[in-house]
PDB file of N, CA and C in Angstrom:
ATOM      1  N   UNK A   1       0.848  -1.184   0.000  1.00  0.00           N
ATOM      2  CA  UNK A   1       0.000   0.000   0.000  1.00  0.00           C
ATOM      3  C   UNK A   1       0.896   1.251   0.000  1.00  0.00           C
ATOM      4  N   UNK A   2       0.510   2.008  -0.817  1.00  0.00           N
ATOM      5  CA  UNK A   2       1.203   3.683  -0.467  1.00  0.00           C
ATOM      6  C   UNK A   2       0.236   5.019  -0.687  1.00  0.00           C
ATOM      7  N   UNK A   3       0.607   5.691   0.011  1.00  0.00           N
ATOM      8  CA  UNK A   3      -0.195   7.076   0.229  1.00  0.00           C
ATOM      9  C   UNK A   3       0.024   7.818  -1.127  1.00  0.00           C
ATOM     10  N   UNK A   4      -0.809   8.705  -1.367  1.00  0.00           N
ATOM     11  CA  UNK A   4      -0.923   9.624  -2.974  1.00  0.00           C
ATOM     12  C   UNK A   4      -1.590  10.583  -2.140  1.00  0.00           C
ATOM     13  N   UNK A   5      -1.364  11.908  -3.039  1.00  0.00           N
ATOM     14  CA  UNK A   5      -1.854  13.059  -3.043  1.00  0.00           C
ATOM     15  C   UNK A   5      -2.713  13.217  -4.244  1.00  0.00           C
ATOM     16  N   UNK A   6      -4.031  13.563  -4.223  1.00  0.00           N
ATOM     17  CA  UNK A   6      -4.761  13.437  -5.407  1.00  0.00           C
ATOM     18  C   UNK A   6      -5.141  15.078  -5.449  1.00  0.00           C
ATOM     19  N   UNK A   7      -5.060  15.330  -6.571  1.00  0.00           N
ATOM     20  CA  UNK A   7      -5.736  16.693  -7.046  1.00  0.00           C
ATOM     21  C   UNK A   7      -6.429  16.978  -7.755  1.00  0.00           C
ATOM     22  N   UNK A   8      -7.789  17.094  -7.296  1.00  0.00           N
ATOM     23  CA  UNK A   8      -9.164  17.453  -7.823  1.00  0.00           C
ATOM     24  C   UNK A   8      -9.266  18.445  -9.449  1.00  0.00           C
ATOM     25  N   UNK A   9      -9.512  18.095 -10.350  1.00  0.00           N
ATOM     26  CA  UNK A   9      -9.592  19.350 -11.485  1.00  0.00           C
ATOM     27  C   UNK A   9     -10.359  20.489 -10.684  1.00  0.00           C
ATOM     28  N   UNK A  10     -10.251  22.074 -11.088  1.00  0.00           N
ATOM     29  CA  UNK A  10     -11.087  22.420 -10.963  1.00  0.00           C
ATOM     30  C   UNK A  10     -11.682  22.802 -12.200  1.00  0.00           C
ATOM     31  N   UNK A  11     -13.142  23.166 -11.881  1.00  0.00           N
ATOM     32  CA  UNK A  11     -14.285  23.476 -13.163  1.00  0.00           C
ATOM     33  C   UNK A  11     -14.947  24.850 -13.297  1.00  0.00           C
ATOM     34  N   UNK A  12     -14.865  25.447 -13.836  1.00  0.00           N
ATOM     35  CA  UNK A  12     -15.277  26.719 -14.021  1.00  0.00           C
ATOM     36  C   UNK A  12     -14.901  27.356 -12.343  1.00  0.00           C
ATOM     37  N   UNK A  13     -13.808  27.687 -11.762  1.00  0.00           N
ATOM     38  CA  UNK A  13     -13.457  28.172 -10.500  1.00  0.00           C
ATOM     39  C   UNK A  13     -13.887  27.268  -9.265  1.00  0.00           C
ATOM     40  N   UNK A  14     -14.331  26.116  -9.618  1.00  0.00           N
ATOM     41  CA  UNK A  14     -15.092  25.528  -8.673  1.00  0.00           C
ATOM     42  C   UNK A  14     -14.530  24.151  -8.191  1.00  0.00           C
ATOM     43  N   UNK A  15     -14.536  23.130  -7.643  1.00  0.00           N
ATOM     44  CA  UNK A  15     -13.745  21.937  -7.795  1.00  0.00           C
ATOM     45  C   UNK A  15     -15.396  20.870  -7.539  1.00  0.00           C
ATOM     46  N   UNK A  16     -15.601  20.238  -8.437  1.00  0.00           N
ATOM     47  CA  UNK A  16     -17.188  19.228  -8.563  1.00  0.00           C
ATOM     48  C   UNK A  16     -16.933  18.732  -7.270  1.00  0.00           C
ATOM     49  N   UNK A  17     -18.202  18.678  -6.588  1.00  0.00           N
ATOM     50  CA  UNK A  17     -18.255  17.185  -5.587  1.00  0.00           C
ATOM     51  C   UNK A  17     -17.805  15.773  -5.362  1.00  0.00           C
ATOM     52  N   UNK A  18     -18.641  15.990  -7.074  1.00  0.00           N
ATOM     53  CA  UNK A  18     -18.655  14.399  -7.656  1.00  0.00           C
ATOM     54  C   UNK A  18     -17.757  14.079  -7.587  1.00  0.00           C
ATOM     55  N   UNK A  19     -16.664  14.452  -8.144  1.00  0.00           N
ATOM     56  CA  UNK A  19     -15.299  13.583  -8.144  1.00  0.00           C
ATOM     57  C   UNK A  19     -14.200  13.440  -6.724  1.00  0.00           C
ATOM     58  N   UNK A  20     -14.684  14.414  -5.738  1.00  0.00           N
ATOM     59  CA  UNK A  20     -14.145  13.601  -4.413  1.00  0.00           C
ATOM     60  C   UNK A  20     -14.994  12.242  -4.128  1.00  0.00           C
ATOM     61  N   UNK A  21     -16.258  12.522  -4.519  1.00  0.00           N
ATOM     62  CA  UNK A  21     -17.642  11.088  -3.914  1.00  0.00           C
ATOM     63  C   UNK A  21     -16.462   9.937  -4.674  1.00  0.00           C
ATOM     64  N   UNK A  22     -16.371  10.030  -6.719  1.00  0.00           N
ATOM     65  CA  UNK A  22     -16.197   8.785  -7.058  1.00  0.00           C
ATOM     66  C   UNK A  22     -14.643   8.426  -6.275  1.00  0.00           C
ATOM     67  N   UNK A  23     -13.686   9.398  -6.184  1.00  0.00           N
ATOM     68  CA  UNK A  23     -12.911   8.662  -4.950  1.00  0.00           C
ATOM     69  C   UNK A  23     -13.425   7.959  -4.039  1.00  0.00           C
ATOM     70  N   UNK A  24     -13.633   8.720  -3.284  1.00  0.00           N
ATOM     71  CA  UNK A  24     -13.954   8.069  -2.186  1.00  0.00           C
ATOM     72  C   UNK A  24     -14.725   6.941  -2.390  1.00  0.00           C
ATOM     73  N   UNK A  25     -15.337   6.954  -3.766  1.00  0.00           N
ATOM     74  CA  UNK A  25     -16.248   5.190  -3.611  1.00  0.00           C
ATOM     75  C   UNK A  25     -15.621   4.022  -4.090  1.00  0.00           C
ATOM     76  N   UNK A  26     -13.917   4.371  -4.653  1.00  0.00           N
ATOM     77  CA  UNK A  26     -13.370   3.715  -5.208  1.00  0.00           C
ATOM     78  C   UNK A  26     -11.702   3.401  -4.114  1.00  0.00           C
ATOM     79  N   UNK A  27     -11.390   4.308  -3.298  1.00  0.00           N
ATOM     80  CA  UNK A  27     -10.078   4.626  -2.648  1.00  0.00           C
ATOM     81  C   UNK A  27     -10.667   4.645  -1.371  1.00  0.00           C
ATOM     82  N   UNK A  28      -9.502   4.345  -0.537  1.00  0.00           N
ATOM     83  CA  UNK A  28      -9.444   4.685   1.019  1.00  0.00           C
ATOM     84  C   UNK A  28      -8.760   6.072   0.798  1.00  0.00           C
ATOM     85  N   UNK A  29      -9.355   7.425   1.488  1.00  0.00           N
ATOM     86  CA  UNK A  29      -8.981   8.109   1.881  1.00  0.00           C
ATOM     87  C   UNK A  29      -8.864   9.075   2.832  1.00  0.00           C
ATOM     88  N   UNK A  30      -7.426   9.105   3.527  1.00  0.00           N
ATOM     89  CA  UNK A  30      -7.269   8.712   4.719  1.00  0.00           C
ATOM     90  C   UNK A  30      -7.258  10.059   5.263  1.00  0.00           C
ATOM     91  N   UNK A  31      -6.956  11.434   4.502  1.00  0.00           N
ATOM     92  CA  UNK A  31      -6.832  12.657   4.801  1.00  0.00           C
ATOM     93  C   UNK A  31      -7.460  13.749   3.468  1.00  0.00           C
ATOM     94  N   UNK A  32      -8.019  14.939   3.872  1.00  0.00           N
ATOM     95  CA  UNK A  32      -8.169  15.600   3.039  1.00  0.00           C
ATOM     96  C   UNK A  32      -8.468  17.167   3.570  1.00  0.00           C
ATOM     97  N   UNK A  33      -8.025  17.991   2.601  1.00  0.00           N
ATOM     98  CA  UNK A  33      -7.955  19.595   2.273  1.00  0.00           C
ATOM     99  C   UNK A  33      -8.729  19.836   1.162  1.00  0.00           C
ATOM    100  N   UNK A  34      -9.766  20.095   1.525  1.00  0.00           N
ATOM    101  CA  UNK A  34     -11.155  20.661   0.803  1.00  0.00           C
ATOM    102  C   UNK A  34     -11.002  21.754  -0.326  1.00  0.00           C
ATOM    103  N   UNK A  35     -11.239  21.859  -0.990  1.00  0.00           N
ATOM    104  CA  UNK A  35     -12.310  21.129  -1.910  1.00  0.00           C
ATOM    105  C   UNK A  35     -11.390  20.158  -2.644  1.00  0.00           C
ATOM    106  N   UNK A  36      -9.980  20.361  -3.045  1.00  0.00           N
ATOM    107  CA  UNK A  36      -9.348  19.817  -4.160  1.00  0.00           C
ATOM    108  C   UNK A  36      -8.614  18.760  -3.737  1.00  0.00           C
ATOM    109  N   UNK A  37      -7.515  18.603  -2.618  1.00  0.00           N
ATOM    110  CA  UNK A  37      -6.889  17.653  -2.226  1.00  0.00           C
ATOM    111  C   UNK A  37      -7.315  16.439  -1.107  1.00  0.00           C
ATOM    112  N   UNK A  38      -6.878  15.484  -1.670  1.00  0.00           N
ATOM    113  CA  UNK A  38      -6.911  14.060  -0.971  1.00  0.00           C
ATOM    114  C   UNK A  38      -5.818  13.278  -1.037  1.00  0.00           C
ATOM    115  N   UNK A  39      -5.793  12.463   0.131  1.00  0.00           N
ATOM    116  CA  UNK A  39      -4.615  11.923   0.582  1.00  0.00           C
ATOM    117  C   UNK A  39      -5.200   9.990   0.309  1.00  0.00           C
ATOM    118  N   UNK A  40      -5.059   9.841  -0.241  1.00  0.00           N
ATOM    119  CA  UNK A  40      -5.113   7.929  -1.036  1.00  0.00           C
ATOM    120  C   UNK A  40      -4.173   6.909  -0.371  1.00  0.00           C
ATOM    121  N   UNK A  41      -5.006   5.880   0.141  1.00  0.00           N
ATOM    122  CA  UNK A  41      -4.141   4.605   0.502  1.00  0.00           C
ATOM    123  C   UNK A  41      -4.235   3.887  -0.426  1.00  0.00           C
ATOM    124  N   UNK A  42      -3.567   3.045  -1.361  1.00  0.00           N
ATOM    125  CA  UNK A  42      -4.212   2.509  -2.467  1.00  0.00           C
ATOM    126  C   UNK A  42      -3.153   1.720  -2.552  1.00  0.00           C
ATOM    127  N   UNK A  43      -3.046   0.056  -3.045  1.00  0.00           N
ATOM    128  CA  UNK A  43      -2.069  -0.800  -3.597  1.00  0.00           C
ATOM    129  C   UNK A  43      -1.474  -0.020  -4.717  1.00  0.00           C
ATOM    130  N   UNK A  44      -0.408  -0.588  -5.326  1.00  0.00           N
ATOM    131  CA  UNK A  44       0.289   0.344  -5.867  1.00  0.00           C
ATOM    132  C   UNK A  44       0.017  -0.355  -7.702  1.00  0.00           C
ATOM    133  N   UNK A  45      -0.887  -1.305  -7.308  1.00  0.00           N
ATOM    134  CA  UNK A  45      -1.596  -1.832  -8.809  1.00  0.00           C
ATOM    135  C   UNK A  45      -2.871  -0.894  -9.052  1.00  0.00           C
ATOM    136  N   UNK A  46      -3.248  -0.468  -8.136  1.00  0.00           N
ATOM    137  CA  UNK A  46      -4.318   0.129  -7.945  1.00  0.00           C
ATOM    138  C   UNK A  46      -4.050   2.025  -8.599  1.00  0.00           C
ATOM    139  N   UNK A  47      -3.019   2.165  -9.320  1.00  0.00           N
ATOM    140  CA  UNK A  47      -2.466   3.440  -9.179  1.00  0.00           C
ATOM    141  C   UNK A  47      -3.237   4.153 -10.534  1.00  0.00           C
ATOM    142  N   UNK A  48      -3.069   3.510 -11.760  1.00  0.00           N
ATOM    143  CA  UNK A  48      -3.578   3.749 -12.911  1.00  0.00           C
ATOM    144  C   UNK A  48      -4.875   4.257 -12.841  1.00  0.00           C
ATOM    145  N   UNK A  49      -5.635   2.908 -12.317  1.00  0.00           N
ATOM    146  CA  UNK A  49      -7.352   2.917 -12.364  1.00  0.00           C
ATOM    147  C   UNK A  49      -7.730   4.019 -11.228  1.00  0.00           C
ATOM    148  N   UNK A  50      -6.660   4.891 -10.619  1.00  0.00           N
ATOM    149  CA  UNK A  50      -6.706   6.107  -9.961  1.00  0.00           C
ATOM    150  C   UNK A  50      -6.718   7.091 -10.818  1.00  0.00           C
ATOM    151  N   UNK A  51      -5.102   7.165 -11.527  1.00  0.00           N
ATOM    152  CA  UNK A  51      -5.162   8.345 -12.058  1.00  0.00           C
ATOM    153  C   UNK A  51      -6.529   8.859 -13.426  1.00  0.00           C
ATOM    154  N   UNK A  52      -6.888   7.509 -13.493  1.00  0.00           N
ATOM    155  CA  UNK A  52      -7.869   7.775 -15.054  1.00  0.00           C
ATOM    156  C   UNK A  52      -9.642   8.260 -14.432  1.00  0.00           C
ATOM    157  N   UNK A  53      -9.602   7.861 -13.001  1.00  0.00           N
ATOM    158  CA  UNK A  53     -11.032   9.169 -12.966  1.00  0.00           C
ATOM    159  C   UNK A  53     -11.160   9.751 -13.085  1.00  0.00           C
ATOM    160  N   UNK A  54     -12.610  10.066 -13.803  1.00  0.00           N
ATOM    161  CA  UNK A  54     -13.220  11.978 -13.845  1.00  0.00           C
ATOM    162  C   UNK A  54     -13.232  12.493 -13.015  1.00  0.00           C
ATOM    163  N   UNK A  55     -12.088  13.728 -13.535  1.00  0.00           N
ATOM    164  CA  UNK A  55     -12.212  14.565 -11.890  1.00  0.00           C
ATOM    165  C   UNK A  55     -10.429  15.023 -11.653  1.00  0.00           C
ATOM    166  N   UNK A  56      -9.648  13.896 -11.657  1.00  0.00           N
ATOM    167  CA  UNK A  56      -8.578  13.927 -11.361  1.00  0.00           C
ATOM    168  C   UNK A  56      -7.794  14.380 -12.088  1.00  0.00           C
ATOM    169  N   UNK A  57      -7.297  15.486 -11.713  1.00  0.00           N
ATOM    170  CA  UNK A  57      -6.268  16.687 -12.217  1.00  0.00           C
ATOM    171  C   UNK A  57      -4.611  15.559 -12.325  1.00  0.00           C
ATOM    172  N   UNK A  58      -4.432  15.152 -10.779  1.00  0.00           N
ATOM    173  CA  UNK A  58      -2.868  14.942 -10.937  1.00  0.00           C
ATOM    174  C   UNK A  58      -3.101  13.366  -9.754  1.00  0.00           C
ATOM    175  N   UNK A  59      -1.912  12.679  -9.594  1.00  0.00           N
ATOM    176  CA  UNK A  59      -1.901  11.673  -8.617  1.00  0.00           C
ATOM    177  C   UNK A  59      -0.021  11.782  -8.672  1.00  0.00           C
ATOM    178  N   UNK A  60       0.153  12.170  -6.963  1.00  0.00           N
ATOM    179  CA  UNK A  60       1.525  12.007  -6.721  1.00  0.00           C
ATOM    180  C   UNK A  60       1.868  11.730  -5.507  1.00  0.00           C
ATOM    181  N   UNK A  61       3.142  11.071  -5.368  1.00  0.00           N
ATOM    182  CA  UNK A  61       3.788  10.043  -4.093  1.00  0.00           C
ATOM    183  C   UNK A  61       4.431  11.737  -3.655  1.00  0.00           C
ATOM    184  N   UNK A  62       4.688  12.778  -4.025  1.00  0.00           N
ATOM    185  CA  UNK A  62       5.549  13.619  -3.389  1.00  0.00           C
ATOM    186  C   UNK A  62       5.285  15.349  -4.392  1.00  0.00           C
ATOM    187  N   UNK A  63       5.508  16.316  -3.053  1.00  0.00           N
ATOM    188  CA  UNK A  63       5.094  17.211  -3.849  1.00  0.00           C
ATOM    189  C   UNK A  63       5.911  18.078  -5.532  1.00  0.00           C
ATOM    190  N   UNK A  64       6.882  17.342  -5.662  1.00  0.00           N
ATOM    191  CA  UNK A  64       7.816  17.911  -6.331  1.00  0.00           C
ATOM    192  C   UNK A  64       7.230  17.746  -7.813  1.00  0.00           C
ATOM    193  N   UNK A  65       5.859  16.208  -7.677  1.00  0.00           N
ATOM    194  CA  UNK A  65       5.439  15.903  -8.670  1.00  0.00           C
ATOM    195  C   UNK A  65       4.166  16.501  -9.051  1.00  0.00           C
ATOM    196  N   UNK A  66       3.969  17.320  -8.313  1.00  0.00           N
ATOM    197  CA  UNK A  66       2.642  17.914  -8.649  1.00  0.00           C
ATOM    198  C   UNK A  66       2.832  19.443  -9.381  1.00  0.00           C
ATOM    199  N   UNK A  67       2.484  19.132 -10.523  1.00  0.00           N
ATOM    200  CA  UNK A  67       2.618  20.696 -11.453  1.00  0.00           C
ATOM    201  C   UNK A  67       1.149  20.369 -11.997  1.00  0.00           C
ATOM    202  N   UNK A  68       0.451  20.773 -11.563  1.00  0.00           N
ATOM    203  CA  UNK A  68      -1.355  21.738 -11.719  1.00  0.00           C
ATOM    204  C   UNK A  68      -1.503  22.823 -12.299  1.00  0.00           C
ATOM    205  N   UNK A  69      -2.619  23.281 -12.813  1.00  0.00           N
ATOM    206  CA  UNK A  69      -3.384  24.486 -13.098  1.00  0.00           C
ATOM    207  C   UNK A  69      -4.441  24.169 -12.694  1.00  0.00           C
ATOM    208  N   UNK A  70      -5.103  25.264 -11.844  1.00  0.00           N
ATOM    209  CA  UNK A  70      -4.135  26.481 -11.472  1.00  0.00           C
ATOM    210  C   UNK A  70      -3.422  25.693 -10.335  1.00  0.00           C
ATOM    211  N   UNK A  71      -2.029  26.800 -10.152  1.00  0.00           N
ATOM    212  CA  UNK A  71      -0.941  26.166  -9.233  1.00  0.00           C
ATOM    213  C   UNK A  71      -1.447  25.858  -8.042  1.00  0.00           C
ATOM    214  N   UNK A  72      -1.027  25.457  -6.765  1.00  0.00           N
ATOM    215  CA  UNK A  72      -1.369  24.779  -5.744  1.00  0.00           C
ATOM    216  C   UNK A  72      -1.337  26.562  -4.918  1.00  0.00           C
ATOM    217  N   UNK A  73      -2.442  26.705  -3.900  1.00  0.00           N
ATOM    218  CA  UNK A  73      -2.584  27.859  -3.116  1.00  0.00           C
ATOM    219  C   UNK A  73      -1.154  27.629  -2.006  1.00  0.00           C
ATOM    220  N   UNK A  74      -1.059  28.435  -1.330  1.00  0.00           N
ATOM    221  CA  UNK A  74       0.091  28.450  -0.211  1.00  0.00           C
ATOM    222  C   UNK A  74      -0.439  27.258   1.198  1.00  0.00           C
ATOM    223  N   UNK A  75      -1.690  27.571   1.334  1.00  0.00           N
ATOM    224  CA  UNK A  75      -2.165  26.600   2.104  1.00  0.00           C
ATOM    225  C   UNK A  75      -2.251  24.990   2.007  1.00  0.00           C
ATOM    226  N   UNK A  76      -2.732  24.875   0.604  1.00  0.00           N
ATOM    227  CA  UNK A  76      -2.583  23.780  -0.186  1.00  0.00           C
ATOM    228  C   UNK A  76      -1.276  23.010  -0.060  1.00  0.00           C
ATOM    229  N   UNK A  77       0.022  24.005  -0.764  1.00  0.00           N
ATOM    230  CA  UNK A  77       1.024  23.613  -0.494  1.00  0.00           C
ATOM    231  C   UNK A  77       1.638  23.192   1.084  1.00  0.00           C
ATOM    232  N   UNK A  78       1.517  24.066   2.093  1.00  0.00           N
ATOM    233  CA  UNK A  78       1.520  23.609   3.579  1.00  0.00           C
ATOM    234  C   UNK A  78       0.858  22.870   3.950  1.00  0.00           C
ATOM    235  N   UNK A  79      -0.205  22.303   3.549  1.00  0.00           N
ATOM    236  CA  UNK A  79      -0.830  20.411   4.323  1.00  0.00           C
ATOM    237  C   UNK A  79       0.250  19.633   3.797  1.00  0.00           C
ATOM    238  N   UNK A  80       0.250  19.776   2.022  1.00  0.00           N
ATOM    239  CA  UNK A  80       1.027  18.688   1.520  1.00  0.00           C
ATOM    240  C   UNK A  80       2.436  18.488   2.369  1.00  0.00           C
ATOM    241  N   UNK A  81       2.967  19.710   2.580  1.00  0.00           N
ATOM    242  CA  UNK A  81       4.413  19.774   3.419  1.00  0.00           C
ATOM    243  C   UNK A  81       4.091  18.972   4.297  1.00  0.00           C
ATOM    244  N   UNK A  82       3.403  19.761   5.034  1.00  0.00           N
ATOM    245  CA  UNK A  82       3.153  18.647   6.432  1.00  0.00           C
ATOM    246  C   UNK A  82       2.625  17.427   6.699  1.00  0.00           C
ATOM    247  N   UNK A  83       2.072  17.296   5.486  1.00  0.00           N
ATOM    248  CA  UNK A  83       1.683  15.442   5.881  1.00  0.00           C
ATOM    249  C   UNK A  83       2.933  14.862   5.531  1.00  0.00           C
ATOM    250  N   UNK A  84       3.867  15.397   4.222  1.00  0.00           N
ATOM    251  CA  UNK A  84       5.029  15.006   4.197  1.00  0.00           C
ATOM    252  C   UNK A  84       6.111  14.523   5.205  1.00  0.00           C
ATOM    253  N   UNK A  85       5.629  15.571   6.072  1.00  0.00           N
ATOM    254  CA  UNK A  85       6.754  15.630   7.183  1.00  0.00           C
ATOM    255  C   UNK A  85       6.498  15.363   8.491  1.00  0.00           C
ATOM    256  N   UNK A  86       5.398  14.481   8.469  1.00  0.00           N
ATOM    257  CA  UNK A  86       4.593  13.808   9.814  1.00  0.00           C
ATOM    258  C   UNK A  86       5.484  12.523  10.207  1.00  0.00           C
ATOM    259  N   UNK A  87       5.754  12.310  11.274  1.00  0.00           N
ATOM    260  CA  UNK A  87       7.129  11.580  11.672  1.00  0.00           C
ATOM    261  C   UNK A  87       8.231  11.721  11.732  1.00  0.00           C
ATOM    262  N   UNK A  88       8.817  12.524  10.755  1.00  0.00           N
ATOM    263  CA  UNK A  88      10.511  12.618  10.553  1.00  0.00           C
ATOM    264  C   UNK A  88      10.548  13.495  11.812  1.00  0.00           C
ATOM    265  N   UNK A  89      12.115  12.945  11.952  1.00  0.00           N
ATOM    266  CA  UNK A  89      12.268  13.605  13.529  1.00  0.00           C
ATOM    267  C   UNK A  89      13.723  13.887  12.583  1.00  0.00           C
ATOM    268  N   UNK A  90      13.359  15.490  13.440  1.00  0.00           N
ATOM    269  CA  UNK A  90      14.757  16.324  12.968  1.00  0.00           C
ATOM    270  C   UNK A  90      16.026  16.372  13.529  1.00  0.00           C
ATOM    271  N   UNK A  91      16.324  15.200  14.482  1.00  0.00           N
ATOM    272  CA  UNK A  91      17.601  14.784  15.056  1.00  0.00           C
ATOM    273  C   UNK A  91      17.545  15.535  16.579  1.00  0.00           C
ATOM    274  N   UNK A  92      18.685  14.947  16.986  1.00  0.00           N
ATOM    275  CA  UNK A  92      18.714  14.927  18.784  1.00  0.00           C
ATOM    276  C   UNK A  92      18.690  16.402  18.789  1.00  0.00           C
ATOM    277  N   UNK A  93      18.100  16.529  20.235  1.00  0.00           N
ATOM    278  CA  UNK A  93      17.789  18.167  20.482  1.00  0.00           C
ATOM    279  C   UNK A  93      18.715  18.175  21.813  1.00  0.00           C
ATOM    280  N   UNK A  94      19.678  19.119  21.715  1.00  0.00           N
ATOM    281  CA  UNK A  94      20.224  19.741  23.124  1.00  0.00           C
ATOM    282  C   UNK A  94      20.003  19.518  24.278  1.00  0.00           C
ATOM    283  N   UNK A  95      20.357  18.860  25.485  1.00  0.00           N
ATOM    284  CA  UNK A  95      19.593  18.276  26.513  1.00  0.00           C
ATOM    285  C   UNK A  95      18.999  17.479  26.551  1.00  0.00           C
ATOM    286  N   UNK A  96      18.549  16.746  25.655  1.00  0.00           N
ATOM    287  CA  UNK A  96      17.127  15.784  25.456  1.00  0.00           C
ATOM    288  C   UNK A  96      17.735  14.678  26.685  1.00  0.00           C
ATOM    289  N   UNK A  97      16.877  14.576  27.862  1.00  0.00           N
ATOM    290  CA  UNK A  97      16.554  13.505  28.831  1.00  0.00           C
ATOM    291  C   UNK A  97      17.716  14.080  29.771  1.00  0.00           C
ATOM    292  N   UNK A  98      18.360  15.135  29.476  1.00  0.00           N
ATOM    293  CA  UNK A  98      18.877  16.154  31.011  1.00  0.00           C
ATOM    294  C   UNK A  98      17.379  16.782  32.215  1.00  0.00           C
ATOM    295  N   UNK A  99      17.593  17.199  33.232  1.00  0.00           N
ATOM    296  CA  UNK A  99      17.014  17.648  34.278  1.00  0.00           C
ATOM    297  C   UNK A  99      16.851  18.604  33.526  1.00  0.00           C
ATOM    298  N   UNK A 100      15.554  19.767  33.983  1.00  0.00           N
ATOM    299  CA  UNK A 100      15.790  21.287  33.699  1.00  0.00           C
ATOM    300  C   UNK A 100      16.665  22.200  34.047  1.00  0.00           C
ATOM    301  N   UNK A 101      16.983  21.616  34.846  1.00  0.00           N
ATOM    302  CA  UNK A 101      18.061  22.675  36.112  1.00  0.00           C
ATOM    303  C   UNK A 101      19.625  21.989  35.904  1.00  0.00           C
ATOM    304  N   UNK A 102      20.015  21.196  35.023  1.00  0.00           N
ATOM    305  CA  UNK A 102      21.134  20.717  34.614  1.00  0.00           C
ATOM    306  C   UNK A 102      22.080  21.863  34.193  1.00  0.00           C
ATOM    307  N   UNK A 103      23.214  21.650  34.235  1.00  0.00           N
ATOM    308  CA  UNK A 103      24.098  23.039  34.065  1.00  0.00           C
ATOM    309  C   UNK A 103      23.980  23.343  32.973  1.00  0.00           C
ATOM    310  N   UNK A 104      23.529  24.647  32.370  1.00  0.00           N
ATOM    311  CA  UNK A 104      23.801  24.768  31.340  1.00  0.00           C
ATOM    312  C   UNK A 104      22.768  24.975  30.469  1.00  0.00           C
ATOM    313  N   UNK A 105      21.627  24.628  31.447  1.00  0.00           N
ATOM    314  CA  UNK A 105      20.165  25.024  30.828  1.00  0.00           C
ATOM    315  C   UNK A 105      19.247  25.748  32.000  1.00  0.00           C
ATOM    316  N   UNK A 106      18.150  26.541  31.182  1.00  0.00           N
ATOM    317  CA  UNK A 106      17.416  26.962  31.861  1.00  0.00           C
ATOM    318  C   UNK A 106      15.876  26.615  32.048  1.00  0.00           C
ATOM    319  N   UNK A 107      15.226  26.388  33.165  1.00  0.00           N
ATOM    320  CA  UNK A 107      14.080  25.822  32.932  1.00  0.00           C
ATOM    321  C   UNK A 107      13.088  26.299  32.409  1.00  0.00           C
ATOM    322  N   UNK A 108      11.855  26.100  31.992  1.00  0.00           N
ATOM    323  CA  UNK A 108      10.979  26.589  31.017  1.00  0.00           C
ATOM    324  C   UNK A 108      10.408  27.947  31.734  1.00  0.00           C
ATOM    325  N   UNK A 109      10.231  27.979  33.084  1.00  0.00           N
ATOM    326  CA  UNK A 109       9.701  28.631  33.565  1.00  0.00           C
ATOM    327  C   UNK A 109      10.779  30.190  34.295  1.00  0.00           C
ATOM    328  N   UNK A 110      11.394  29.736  33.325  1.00  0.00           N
ATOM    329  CA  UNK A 110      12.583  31.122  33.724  1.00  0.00           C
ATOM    330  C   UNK A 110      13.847  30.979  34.309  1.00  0.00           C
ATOM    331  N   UNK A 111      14.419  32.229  35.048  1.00  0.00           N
ATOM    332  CA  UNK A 111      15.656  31.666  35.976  1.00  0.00           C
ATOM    333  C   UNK A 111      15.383  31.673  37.224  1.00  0.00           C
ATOM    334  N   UNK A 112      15.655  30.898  38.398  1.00  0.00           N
ATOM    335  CA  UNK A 112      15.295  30.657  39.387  1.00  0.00           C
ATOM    336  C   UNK A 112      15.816  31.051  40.142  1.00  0.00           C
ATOM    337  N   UNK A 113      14.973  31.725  41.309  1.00  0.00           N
ATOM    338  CA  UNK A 113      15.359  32.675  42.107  1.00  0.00           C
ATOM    339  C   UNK A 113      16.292  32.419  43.247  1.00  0.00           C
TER     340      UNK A 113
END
């Protein structure tokens, strides 16, 4: 199974219903940003008979692959980031599993009197 980003056509300024419904009556989908984007669990045989519904602008594993009209809004673009980046851990943080009051740090709640 792998996750997709699906992107809704839009239609005269508008993005149809219909074609989130026939997703959804055809895909597990597991996340979505209204009206246009959806987030797809789908076997990876299952990818084609995705991209060929009415409705569907684009189908991509990552955002680098998504070139749309019209382009993706700023918001749009920030879910995709962030579902992207749900888990990755950005490496050891300074102190991590020191006391607060360990030399050298200060506790959250200020300096102590």
């Amino acid at each position: 199974m792998i996750e997709v980003f699906v992107i809704l056509q839009v239609v005269v300024s508008s993005v149809s219903g219909e074609a989130a419904d026939r997703v959804r009556t055809h895909f597990e989908v597991t996340a979505a940003l209204p009206p246009r984007i959806l987030i797809v669990q789908i076997p990876i045989a299952d990818l084609t008979a995705l991209q060929e519904l009415d409705g569907v602008a684009a189908v991509a594993t990552n955002s680098d692959q998504l070139n749309v009209t019209p382009p993706l809004s700023e918001t749009e673009r920030l879910f995709i980031a962030g579902w992207m980046a749900r888990g990755v851990k950005s490496g050891p943080r300074a102190g991590d599993g020191q006391a607060w009051d360990a030399p050298g740090f200060v506790p959250p709640d200020g300096q102590r009197r």
